[in-house]
C-alpha atoms as a PDB file:
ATOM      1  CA  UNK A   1       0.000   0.000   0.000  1.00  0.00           C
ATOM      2  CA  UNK A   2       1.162   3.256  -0.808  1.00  0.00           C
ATOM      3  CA  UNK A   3       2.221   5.565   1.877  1.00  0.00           C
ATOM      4  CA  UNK A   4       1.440   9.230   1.970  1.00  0.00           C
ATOM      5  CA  UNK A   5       2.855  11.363   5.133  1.00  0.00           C
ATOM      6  CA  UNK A   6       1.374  14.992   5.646  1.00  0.00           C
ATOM      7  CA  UNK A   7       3.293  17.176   7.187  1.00  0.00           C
ATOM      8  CA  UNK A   8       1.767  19.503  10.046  1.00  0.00           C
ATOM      9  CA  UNK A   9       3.705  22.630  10.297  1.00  0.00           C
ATOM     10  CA  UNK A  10       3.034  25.125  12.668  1.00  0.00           C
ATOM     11  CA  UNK A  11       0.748  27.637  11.981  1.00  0.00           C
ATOM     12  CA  UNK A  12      -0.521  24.660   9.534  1.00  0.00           C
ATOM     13  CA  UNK A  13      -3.377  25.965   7.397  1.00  0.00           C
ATOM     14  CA  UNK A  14      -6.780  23.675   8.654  1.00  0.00           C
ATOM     15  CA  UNK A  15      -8.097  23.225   4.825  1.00  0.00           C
ATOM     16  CA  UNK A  16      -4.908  22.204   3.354  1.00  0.00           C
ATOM     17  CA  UNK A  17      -4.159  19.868   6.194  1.00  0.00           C
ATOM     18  CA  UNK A  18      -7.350  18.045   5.936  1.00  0.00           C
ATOM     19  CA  UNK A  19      -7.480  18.057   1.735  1.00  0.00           C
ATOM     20  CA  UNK A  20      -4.575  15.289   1.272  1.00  0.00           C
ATOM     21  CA  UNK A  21      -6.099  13.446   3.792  1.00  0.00           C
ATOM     22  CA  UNK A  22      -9.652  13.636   3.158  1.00  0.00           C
ATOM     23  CA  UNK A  23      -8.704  12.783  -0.760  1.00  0.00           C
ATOM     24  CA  UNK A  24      -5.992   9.886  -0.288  1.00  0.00           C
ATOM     25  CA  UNK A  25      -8.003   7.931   2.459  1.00  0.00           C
ATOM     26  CA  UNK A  26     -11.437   7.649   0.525  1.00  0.00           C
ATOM     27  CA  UNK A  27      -8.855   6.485  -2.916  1.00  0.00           C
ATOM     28  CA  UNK A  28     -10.317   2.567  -3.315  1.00  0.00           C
ATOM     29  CA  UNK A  29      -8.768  -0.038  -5.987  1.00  0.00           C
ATOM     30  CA  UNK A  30     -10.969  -1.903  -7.946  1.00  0.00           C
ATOM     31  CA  UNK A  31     -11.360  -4.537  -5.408  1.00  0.00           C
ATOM     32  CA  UNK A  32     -12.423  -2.243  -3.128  1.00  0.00           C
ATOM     33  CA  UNK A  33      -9.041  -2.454  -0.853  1.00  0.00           C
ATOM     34  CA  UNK A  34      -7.735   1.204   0.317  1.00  0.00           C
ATOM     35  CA  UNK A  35      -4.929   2.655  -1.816  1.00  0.00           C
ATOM     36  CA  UNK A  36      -3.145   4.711   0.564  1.00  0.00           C
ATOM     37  CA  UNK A  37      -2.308   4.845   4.026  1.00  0.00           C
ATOM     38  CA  UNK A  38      -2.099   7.978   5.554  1.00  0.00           C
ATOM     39  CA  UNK A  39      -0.040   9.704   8.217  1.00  0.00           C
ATOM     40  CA  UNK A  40      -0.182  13.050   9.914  1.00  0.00           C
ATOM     41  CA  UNK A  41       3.359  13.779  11.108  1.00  0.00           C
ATOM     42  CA  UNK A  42       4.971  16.795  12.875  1.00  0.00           C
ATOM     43  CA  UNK A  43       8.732  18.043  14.712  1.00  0.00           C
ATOM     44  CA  UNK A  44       6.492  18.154  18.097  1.00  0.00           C
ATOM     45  CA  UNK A  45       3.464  15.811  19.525  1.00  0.00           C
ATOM     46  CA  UNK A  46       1.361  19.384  19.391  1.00  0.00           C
ATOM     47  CA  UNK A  47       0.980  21.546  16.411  1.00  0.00           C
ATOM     48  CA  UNK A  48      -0.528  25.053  16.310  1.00  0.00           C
ATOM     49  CA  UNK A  49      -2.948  24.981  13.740  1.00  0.00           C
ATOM     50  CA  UNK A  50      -4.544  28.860  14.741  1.00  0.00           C
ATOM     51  CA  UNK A  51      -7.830  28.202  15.965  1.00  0.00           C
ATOM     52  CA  UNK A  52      -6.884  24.609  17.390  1.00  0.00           C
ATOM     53  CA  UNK A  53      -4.054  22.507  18.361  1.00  0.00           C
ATOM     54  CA  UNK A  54      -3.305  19.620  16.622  1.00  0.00           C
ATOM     55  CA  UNK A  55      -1.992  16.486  18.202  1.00  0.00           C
ATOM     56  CA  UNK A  56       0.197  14.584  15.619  1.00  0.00           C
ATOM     57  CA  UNK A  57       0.473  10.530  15.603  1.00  0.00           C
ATOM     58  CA  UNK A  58       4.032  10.549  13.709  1.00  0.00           C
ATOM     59  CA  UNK A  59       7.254  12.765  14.179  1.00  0.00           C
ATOM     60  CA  UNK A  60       9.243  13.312  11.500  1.00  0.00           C
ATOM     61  CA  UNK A  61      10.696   9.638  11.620  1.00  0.00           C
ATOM     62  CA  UNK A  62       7.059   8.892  10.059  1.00  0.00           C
ATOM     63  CA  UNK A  63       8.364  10.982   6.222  1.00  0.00           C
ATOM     64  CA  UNK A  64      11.759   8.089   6.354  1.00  0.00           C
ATOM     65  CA  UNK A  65       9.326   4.995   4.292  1.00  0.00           C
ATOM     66  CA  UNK A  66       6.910   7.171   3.105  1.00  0.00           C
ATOM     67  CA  UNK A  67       6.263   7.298  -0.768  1.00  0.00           C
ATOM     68  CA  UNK A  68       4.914  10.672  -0.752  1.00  0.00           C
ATOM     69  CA  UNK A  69       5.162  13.383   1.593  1.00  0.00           C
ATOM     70  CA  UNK A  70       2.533  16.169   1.303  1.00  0.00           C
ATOM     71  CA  UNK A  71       3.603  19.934   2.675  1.00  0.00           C
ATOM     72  CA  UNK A  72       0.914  21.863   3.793  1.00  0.00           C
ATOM     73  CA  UNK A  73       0.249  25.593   3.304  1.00  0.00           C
ATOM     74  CA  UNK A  74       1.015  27.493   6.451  1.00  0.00           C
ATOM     75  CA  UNK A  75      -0.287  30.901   7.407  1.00  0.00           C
ATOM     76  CA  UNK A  76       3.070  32.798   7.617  1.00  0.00           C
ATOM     77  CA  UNK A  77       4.788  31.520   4.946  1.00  0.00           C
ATOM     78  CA  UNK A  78       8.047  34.038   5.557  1.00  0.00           C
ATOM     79  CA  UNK A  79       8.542  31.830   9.226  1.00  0.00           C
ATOM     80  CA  UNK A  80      12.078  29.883   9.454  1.00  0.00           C
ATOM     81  CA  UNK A  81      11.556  26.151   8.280  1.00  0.00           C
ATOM     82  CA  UNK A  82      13.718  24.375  11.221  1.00  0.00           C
ATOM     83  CA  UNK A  83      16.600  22.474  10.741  1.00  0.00           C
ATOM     84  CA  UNK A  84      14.931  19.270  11.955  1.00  0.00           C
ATOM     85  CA  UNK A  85      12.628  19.522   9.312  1.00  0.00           C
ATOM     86  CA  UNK A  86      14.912  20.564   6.804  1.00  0.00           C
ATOM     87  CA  UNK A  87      16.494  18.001   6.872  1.00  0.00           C
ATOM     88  CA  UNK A  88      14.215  15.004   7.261  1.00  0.00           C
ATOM     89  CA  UNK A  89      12.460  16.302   3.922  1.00  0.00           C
ATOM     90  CA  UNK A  90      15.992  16.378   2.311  1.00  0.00           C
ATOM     91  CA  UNK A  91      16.228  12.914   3.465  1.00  0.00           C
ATOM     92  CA  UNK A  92      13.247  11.879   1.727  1.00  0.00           C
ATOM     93  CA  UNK A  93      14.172  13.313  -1.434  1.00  0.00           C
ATOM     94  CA  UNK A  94      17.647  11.716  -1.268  1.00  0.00           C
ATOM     95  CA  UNK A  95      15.466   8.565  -0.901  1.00  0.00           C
ATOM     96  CA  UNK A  96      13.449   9.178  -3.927  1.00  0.00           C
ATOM     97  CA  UNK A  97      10.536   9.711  -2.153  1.00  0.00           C
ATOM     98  CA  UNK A  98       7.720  12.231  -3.958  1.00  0.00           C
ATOM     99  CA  UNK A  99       7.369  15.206  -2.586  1.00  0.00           C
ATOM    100  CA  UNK A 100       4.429  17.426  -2.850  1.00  0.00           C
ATOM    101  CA  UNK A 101       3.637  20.857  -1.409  1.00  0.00           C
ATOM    102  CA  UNK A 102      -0.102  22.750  -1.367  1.00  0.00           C
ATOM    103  CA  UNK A 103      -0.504  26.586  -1.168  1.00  0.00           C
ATOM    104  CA  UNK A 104       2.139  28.085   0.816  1.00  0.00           C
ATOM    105  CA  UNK A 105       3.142  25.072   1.374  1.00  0.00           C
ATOM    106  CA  UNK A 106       6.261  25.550  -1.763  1.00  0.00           C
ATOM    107  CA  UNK A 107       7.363  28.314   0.772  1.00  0.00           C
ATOM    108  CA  UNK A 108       8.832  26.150   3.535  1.00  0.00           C
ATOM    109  CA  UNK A 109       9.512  23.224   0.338  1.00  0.00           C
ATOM    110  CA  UNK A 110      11.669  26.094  -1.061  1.00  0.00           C
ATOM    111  CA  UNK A 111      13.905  26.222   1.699  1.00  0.00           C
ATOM    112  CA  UNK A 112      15.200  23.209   1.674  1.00  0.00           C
ATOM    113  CA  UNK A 113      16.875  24.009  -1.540  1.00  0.00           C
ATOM    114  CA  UNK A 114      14.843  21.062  -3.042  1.00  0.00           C
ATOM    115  CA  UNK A 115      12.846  23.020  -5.659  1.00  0.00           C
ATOM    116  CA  UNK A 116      16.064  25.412  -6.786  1.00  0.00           C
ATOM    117  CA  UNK A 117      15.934  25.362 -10.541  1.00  0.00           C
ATOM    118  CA  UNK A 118      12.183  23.990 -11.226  1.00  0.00           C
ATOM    119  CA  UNK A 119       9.082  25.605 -12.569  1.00  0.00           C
ATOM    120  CA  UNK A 120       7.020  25.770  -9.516  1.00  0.00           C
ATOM    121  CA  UNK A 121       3.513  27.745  -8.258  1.00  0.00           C
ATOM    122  CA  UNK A 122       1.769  28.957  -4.989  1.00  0.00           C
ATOM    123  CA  UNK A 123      -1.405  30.457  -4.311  1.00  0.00           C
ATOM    124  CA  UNK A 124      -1.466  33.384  -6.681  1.00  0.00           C
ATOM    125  CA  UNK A 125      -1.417  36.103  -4.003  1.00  0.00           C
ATOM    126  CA  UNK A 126       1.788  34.804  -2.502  1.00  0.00           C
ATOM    127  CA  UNK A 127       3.416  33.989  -6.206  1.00  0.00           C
ATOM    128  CA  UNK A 128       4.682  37.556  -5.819  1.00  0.00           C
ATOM    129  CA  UNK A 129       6.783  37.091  -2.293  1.00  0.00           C
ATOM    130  CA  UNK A 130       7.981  33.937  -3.276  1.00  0.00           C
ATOM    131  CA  UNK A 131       9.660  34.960  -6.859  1.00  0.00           C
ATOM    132  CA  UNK A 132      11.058  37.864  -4.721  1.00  0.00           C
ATOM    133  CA  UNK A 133      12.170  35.661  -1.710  1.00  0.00           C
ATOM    134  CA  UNK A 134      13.384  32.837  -3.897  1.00  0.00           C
ATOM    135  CA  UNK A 135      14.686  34.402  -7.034  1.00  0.00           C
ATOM    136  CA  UNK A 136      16.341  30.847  -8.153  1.00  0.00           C
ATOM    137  CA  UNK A 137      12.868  29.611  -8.586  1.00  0.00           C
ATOM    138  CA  UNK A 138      10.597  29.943 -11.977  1.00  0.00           C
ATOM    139  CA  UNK A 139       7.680  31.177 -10.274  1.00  0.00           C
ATOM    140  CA  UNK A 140       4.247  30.071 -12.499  1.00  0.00           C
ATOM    141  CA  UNK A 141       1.139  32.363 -10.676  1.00  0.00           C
ATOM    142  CA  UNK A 142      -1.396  31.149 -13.571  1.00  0.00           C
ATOM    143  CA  UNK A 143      -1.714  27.307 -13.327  1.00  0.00           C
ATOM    144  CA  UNK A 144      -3.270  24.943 -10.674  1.00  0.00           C
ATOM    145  CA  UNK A 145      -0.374  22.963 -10.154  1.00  0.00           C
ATOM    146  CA  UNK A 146       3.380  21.795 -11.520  1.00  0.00           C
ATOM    147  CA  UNK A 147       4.965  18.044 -12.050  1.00  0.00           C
ATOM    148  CA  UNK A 148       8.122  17.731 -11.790  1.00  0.00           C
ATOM    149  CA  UNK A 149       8.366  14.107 -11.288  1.00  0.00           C
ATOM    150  CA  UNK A 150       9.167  13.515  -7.478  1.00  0.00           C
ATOM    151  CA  UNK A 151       8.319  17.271  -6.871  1.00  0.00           C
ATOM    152  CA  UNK A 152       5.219  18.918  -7.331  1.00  0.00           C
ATOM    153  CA  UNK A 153       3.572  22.098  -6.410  1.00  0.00           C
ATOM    154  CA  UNK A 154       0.214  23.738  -5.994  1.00  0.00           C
ATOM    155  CA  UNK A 155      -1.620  26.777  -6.211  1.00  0.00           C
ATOM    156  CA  UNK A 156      -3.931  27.635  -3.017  1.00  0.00           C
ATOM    157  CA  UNK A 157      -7.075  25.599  -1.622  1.00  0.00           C
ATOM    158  CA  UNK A 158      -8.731  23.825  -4.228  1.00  0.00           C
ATOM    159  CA  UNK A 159      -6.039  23.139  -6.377  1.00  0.00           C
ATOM    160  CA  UNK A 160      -4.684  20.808  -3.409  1.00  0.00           C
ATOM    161  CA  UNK A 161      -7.342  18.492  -4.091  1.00  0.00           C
ATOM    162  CA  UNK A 162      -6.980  18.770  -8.235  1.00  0.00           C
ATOM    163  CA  UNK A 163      -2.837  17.962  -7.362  1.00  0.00           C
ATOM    164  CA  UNK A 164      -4.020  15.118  -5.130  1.00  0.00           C
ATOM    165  CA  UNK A 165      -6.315  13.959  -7.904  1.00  0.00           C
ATOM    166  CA  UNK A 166      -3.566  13.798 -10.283  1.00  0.00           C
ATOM    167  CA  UNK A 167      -1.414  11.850  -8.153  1.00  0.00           C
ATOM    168  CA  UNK A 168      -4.369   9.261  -7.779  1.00  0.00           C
ATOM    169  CA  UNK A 169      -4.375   8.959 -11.570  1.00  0.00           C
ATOM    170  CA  UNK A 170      -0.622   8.823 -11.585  1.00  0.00           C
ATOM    171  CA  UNK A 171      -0.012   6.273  -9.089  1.00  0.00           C
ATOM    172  CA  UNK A 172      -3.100   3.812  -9.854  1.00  0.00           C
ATOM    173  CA  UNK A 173      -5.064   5.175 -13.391  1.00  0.00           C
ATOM    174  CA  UNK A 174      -7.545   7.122 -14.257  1.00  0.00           C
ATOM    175  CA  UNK A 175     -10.589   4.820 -13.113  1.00  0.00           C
ATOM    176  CA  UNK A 176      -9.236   5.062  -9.369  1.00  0.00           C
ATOM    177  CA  UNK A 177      -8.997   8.566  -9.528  1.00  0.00           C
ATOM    178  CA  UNK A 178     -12.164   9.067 -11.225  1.00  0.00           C
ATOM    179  CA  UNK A 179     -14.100   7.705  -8.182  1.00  0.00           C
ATOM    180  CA  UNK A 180     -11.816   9.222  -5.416  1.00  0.00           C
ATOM    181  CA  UNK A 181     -13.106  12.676  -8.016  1.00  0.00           C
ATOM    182  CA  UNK A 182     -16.482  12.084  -7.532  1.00  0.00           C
ATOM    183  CA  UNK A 183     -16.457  11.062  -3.702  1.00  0.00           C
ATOM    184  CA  UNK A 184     -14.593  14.868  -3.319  1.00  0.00           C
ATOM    185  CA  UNK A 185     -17.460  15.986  -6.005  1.00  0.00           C
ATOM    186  CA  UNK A 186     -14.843  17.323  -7.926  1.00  0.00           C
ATOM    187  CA  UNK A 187     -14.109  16.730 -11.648  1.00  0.00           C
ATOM    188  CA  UNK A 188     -11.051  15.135 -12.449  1.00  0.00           C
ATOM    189  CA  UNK A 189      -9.817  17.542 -14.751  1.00  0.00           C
ATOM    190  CA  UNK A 190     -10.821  21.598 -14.254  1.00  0.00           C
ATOM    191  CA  UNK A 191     -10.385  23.757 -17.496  1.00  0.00           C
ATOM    192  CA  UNK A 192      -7.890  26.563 -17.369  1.00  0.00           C
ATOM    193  CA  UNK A 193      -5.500  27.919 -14.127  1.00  0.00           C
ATOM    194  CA  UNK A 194      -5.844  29.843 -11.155  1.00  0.00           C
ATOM    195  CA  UNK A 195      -5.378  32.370 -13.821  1.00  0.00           C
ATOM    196  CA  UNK A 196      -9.102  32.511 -14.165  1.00  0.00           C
ATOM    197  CA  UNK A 197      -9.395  33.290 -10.500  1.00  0.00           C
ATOM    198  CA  UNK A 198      -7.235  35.781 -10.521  1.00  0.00           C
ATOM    199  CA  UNK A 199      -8.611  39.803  -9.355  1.00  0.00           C
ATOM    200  CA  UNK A 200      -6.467  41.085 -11.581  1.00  0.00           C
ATOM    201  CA  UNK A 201      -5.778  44.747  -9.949  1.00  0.00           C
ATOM    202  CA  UNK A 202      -3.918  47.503 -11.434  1.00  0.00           C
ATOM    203  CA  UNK A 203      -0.197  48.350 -10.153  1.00  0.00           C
ATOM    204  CA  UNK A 204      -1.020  51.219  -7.331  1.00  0.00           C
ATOM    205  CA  UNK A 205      -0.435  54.596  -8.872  1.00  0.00           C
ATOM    206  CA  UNK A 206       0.591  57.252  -7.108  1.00  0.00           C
ATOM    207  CA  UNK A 207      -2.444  60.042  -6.394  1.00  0.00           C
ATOM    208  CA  UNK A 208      -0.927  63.135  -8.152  1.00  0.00           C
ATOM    209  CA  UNK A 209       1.414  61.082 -10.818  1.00  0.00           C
ATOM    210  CA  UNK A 210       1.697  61.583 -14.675  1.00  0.00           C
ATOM    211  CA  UNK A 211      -0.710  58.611 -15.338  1.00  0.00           C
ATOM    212  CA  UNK A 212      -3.033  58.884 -12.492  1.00  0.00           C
ATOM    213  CA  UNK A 213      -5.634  60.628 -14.939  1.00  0.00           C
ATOM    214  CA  UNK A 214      -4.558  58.919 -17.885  1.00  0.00           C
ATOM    215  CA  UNK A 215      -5.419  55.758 -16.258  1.00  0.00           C
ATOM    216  CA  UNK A 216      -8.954  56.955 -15.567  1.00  0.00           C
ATOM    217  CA  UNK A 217      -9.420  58.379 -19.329  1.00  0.00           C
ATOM    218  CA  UNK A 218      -8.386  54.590 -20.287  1.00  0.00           C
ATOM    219  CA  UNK A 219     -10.841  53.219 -17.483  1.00  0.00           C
ATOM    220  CA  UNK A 220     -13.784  55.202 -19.025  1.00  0.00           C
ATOM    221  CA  UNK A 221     -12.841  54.426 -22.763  1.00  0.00           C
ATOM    222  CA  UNK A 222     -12.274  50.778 -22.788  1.00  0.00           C
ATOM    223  CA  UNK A 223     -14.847  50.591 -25.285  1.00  0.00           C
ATOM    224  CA  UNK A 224     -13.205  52.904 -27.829  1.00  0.00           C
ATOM    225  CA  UNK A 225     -10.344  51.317 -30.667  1.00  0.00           C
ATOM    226  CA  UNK A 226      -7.440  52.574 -29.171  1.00  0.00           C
ATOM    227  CA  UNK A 227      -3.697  52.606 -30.204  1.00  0.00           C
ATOM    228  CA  UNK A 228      -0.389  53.645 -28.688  1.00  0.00           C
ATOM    229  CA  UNK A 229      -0.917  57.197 -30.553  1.00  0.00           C
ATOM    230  CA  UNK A 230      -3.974  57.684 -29.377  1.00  0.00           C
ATOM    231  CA  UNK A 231      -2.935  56.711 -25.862  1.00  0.00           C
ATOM    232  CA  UNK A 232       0.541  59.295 -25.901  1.00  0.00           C
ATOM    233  CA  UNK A 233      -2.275  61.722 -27.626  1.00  0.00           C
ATOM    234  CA  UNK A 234      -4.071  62.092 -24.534  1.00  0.00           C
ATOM    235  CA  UNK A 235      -1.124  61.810 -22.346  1.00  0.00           C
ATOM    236  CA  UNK A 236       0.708  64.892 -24.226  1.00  0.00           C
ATOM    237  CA  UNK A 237       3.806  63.283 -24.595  1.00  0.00           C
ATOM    238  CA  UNK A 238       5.572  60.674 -27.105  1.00  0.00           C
ATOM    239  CA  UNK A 239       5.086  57.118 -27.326  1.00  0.00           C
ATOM    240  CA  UNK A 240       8.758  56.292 -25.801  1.00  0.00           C
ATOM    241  CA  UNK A 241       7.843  58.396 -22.980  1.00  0.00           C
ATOM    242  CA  UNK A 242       4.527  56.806 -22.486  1.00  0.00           C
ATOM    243  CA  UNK A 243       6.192  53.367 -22.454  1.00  0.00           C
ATOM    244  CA  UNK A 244       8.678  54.730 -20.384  1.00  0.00           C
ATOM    245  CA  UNK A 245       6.110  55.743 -17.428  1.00  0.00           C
ATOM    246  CA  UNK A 246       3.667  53.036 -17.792  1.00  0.00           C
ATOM    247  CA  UNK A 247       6.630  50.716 -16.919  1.00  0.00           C
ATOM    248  CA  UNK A 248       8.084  52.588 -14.043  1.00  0.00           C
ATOM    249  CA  UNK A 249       4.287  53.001 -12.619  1.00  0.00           C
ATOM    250  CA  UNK A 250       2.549  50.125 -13.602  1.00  0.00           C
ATOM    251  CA  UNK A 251       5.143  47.271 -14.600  1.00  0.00           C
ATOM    252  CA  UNK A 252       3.722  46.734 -17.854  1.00  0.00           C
ATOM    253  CA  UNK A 253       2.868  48.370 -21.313  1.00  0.00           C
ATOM    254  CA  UNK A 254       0.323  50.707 -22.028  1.00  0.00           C
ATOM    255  CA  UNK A 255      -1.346  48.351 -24.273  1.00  0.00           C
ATOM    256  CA  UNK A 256      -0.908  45.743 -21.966  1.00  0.00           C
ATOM    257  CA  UNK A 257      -2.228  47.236 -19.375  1.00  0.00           C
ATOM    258  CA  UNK A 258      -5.381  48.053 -21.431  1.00  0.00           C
ATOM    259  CA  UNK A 259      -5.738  44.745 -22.711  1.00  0.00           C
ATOM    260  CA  UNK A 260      -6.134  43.471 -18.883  1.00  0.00           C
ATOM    261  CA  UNK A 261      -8.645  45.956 -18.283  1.00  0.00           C
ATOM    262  CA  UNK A 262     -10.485  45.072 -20.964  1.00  0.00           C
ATOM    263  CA  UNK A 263     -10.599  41.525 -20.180  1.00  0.00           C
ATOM    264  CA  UNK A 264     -11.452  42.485 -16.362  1.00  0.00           C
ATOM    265  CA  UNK A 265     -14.198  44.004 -17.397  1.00  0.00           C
ATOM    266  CA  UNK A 266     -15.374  41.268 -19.520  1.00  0.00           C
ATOM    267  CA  UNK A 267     -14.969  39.029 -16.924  1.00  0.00           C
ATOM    268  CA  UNK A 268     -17.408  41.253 -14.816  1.00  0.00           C
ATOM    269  CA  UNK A 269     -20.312  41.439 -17.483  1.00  0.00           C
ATOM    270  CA  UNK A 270     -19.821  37.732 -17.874  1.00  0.00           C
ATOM    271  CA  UNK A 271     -20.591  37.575 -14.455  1.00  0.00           C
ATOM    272  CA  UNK A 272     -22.929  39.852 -13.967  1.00  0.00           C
ATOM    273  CA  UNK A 273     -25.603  39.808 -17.424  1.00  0.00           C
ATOM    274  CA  UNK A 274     -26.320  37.918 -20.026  1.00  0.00           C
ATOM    275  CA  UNK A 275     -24.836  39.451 -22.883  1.00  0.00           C
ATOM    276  CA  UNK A 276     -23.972  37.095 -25.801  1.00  0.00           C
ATOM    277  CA  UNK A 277     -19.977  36.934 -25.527  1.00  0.00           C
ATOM    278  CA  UNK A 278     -20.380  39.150 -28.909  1.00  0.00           C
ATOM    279  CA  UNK A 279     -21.859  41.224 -27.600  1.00  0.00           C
ATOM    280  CA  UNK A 280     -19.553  41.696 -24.218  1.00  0.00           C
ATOM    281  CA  UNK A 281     -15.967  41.580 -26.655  1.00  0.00           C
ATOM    282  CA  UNK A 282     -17.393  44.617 -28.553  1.00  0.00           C
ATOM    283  CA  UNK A 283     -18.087  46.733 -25.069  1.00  0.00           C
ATOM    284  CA  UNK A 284     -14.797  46.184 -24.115  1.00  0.00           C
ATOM    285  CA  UNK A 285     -13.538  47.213 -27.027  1.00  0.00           C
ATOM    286  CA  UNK A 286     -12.119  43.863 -29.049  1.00  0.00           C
ATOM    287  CA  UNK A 287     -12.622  44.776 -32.387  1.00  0.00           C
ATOM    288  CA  UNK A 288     -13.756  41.202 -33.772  1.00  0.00           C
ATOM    289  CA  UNK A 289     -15.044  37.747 -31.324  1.00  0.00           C
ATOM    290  CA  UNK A 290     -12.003  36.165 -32.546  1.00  0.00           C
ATOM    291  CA  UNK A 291      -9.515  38.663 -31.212  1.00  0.00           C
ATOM    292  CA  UNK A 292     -11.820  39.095 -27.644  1.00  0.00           C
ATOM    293  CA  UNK A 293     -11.612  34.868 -27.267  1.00  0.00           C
ATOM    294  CA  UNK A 294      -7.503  34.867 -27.957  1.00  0.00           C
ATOM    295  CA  UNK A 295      -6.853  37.360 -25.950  1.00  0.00           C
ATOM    296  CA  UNK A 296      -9.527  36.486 -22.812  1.00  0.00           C
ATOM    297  CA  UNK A 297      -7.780  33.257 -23.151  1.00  0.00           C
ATOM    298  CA  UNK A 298      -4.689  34.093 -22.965  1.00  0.00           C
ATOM    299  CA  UNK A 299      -5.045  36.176 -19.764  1.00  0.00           C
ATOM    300  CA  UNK A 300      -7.127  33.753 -17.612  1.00  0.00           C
ATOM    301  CA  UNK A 301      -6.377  30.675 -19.290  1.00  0.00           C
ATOM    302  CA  UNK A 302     -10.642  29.661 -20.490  1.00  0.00           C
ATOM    303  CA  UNK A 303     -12.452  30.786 -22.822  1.00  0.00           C
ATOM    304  CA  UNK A 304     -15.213  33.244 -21.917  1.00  0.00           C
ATOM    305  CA  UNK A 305     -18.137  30.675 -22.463  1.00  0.00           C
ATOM    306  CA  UNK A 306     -16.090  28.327 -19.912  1.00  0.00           C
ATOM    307  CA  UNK A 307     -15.786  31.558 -17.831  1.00  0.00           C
ATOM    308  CA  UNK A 308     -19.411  32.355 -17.716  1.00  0.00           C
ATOM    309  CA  UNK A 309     -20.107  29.029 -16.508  1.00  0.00           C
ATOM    310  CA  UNK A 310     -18.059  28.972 -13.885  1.00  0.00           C
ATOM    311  CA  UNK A 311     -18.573  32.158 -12.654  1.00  0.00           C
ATOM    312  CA  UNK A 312     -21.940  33.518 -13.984  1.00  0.00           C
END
């Protein structure tokens, strides 16, 4: 039987805890025998979990003959991994054992060094602080989760269970993980990233800055065709000095950044009425359904029928 060991930090966050478990002890085979066994373990018998305290079964001599160790999401993810556990999850990678981290969870896996080098994600509000805390990292904020073989991470809360899932389907097939999918009522497969869930705000601009009311001209004219010249038009100033300020301000293009809004705003009348998707590309200012599909697409990683679905 396969073993799968979840690690209990502390400051351990309660949902991400419980999702490995929950998912890997319903998992039956075909002949209806369990597929995994599964093991809470911890560096101390008590764990603070915030509003409880969590009494673990295992220490960390539980990850040694595991197959798969899970790592949790924790609530500060900036807190010092210690040494102990450092090192008994290098241990388990030296022994080829799969190692799997949800939510915040690649924070604490990223300090052991283990995940230097790969293509990794995190729930998408932390992706920021952990490209900037671990710069050797290739930090992916859009997707639900990455395979790297024995290492694998997550984005935040419900993309622990689709990771889980697609271990399931890894270890025993697609039928097994169908039915542990439908005993979490979840598909097995979800279309698109956490892209799609993504509030995609604006960089902050400074109140009294060159593009604070340029920004609000663009807000209320997301409907109109608009290029670069028009753009440096209303700003009063060339195109390379446009560019120029929109990336010290906002990080990004000027066309880039209108793009996003556009889509934003699509996303909300997709939520919000019942438009035909025509209809909605055309108010945001997409000058054909083809070009408003590519590029909603492309930002949150559906289409916007899928979108509407989900979200409507």
């Amino acid at each position: 039987m396969h073993t799968v060991a979840v690690l209990a930090l502390d400051q351990v966050i309660p949902f991400d805890l419980s999702t490995p478990i929950e998912v890997f002890t319903r998992a039956r085979l075909p002949d209806g025998r369990p597929g995994y066994q599964v093991r809470v373990c911890a560096e101390r018998e008590e764990v603070d979990a915030g509003t409880f305290t969590l009494r673990a079964r295992w220490g960390l001599d539980g990850l040694r003959d595991a197959d798969t160790v899970i790592v949790p999401g924790v609530s500060d993810p900036t807190a010092p991994l210690p040494p102990d556990v450092r090192d008994a999850l290098r241990a388990a990678a030296a022994d080829g054992t799969r190692i799997a981290s949800i939510c915040t969870g690649t924070f604490p896996l990223a300090a052991t060094g283990l995940l230097d080098g790969l293509r990794v994600t995190t729930h998408w509000l932390a992706a920021g602080l952990l490209a900037a805390t671990h710069p050797e990292l290739e930090v992916d904020p859009d997707v639900l989760y990455v395979d790297n073989g024995l290492i694998l991470t997550s984005a935040g809360a419900a993309a622990g269970l689709d990771l889980c899932l697609h271990m399931i389907r890894r270890d025993y097939g697609s039928a097994v993980a169908a039915d542990a999918a439908r005993l979490s009522v979840m598909p097995l497969e979800r279309e698109g990233g956490q892209a799609q869930f993504i509030a995609y705000d604006h960089a902050p601009t400074p109140q009294g800055s060159a593009l604070e009311a340029l920004l609000d001209w663009l807000r209320d004219n997301l409907g109109r065709e608009l290029t670069l010249a028009d753009i440096a038009a209303q700003a009063g100033t060339s195109t390379r000095t446009l560019i120029r300020r929109f990336r010290e301000q906002t990080g990004s293009t000027p066309l880039q950044w209108l793009h996003r809004a556009r889509v934003r705003q699509a996303q909300h009348l997709l939520e919000t009425t019942e438009h035909s998707v025509e209809r909605i590309g055309s108010q945001v200012g997409f000058g054909s359904p083809t070009a408003f599909r590519d590029r909603f697409k492309r930002t949150t990683g559906v289409s916007p029928q899928a979108y509407r679905r989900t979200f409507g």
